[in-house]
Protein backbone atom coordinates (compact mmCIF):
# COMPACT_ATOMS: atom_id res chain seq x y z
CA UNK A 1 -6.67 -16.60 10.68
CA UNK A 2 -8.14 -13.70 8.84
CA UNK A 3 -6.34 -13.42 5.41
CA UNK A 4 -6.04 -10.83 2.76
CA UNK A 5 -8.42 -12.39 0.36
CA UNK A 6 -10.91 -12.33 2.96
CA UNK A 7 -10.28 -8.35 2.72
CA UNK A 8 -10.21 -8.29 -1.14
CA UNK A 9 -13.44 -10.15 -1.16
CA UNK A 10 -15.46 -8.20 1.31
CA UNK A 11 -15.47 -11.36 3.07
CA UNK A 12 -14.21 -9.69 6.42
CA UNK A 13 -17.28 -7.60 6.17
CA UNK A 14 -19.95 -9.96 6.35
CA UNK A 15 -17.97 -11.73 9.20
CA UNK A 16 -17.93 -8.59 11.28
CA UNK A 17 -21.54 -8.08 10.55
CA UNK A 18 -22.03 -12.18 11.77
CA UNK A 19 -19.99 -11.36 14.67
CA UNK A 20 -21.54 -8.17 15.81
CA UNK A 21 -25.18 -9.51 16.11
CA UNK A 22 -23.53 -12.07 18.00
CA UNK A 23 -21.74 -9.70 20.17
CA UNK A 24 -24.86 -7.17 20.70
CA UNK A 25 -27.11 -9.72 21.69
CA UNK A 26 -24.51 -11.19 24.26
CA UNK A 27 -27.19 -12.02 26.71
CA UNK A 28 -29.21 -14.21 24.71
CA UNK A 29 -25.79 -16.57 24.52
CA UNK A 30 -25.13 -18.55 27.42
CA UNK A 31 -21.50 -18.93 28.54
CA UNK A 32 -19.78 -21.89 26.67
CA UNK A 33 -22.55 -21.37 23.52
CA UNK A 34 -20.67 -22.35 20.75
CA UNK A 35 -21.83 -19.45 18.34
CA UNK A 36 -20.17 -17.51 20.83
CA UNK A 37 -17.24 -19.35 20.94
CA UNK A 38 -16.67 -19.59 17.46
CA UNK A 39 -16.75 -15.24 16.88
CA UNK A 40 -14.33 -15.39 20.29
CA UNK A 41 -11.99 -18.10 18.17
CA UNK A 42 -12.38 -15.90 15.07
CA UNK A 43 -11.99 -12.63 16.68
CA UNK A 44 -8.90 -13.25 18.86
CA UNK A 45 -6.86 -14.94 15.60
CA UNK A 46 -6.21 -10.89 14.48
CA UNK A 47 -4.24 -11.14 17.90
CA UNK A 48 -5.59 -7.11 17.82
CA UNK A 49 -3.11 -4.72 19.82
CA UNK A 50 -3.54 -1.04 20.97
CA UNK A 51 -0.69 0.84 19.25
CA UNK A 52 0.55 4.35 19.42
CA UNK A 53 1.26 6.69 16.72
CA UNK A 54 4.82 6.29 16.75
CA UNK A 55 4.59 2.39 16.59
CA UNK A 56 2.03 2.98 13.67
CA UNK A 57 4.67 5.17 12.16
CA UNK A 58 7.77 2.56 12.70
CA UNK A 59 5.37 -0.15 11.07
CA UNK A 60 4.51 2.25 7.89
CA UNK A 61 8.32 2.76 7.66
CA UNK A 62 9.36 -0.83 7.52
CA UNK A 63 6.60 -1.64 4.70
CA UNK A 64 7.35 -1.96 1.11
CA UNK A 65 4.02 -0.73 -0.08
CA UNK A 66 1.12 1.42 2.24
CA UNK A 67 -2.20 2.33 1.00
CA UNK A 68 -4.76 4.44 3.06
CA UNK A 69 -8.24 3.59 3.05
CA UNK A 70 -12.20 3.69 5.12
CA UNK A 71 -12.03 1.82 7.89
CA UNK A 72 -13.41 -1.68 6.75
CA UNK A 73 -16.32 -1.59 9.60
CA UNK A 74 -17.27 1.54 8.57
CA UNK A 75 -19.22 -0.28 5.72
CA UNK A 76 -21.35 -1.33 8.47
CA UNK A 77 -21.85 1.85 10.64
CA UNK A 78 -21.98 4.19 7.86
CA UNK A 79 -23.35 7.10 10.56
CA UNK A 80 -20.30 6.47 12.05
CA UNK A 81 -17.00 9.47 12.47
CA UNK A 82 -14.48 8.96 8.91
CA UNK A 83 -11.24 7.82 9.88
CA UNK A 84 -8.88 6.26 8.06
CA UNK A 85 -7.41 2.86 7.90
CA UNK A 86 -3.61 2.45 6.86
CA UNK A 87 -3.03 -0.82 5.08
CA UNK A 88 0.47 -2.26 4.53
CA UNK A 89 2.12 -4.51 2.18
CA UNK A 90 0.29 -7.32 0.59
CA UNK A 91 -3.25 -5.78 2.28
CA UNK A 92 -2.11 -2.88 0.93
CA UNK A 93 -1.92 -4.58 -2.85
CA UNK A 94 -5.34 -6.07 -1.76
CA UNK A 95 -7.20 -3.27 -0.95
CA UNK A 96 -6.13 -0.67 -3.70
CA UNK A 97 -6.77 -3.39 -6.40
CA UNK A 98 -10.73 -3.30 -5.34
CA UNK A 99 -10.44 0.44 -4.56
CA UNK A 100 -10.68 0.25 -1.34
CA UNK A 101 -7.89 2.11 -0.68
CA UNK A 102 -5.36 4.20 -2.50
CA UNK A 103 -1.45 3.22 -2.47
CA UNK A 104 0.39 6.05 -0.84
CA UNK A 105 3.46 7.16 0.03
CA UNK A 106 4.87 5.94 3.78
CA UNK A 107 5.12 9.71 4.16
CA UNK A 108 1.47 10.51 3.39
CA UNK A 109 0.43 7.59 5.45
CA UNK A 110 2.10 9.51 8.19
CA UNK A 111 -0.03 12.58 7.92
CA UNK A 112 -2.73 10.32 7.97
CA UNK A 113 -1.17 8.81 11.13
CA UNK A 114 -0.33 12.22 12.29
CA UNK A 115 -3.77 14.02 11.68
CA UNK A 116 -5.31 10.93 14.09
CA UNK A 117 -2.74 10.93 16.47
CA UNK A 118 -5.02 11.75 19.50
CA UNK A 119 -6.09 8.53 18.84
CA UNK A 120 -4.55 5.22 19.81
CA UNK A 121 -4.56 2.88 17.22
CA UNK A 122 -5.20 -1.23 16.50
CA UNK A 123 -2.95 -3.39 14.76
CA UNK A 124 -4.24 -6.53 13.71
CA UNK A 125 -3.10 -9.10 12.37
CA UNK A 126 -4.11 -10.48 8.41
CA UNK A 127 -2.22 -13.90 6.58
CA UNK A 128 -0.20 -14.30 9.39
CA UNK A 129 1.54 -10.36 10.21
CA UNK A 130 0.37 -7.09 10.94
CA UNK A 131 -0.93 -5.42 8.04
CA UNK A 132 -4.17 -3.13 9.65
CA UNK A 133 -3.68 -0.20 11.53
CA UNK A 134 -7.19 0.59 11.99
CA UNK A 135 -8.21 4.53 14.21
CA UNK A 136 -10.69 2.26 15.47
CA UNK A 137 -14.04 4.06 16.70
CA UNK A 138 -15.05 2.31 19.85
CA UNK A 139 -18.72 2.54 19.75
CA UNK A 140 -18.65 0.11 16.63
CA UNK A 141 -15.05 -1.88 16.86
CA UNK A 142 -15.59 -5.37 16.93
CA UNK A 143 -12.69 -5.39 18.87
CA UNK A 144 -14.27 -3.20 21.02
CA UNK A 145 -17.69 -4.90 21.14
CA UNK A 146 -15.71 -8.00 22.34
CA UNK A 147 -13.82 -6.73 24.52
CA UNK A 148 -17.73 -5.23 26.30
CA UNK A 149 -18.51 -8.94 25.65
CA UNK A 150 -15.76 -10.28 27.54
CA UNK A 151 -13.73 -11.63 25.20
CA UNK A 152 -10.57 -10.34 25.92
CA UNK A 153 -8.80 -9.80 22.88
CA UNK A 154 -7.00 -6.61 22.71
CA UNK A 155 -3.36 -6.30 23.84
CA UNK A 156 -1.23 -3.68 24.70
CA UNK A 157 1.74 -3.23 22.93
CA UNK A 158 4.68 -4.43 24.98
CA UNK A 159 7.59 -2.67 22.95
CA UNK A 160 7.69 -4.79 19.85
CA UNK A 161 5.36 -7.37 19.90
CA UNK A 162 4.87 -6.20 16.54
């Protein structure tokens, strides 16, 4: 299971790099290869979920600290639209102590939320809860890229599985 000192360290950001040349050279892994299997193990402990704004917005409310940030895969696909990331709790600690991200208030993390709203977001899950609530861009999601891959990884949210 991803955890938040695999965020702090940048650690998530070689794995998503590991897993993406993986996942865009799908055909070149034959079903059952365990490389394969391994970045389908990895990827489907963030148990990711499609969320909408207003379940983004009940998570923000119920955290004790929320920073906003770059989406962490953005690193990777720097050509990529900027949208923002909202981190909570303990990620959020994690992520504003390497200045990733900046501690907010819940309400600015709701304009953030707000200002992206078109957009469906994913939860995942870090050390165990949900701490990411990523505006994911689907072009370069991992989550996304897995999904194409068929791994399937991403849930809808079923009224408070989160």
């Amino acid at each position: 299971m991803p955890t938040t000192d695999d965020y702090r360290t940048g650690k998530i950001v070689e794995g998503i790099r590991k897993a993406e040349l993986v996942l865009d050279n799908r055909a070149t892994y034959p079903i059952g290869d365990p490389a394969f299997e391994r970045i389908r193990e990895k990827i489907v402990a963030f148990r990711p979920v499609w969320i909408t704004a207003e379940e983004a917005a009940g998570l923000i409310r119920q955290a004790e600290m929320v920073a906003v940030g770059e989406r962490v895969c953005r690193a990777l696909h720097p050509e990529s639209p900027v949208t923002q990331t909202v981190f909570l709790d303990e990620l959020a600690e994690a992520m504003a102590g390497v200045e990733k991200a900046e501690i907010v208030t819940a309400a600015a993390a709701m304009q953030v939320v707000n200002r992206q709203s078109r957009q469906r977001f994913i939860a995942s899950m870090v050390s165990g809860k949900y701490l990411e609530l990523c505006t994911a861009w689907p072009p370069d999601c991992v989550f996304c890229k897995a999904e194409r891959a068929g791994i399937r990884c991403i849930g809808e949210h079923p009224d408070s599985r989160i």
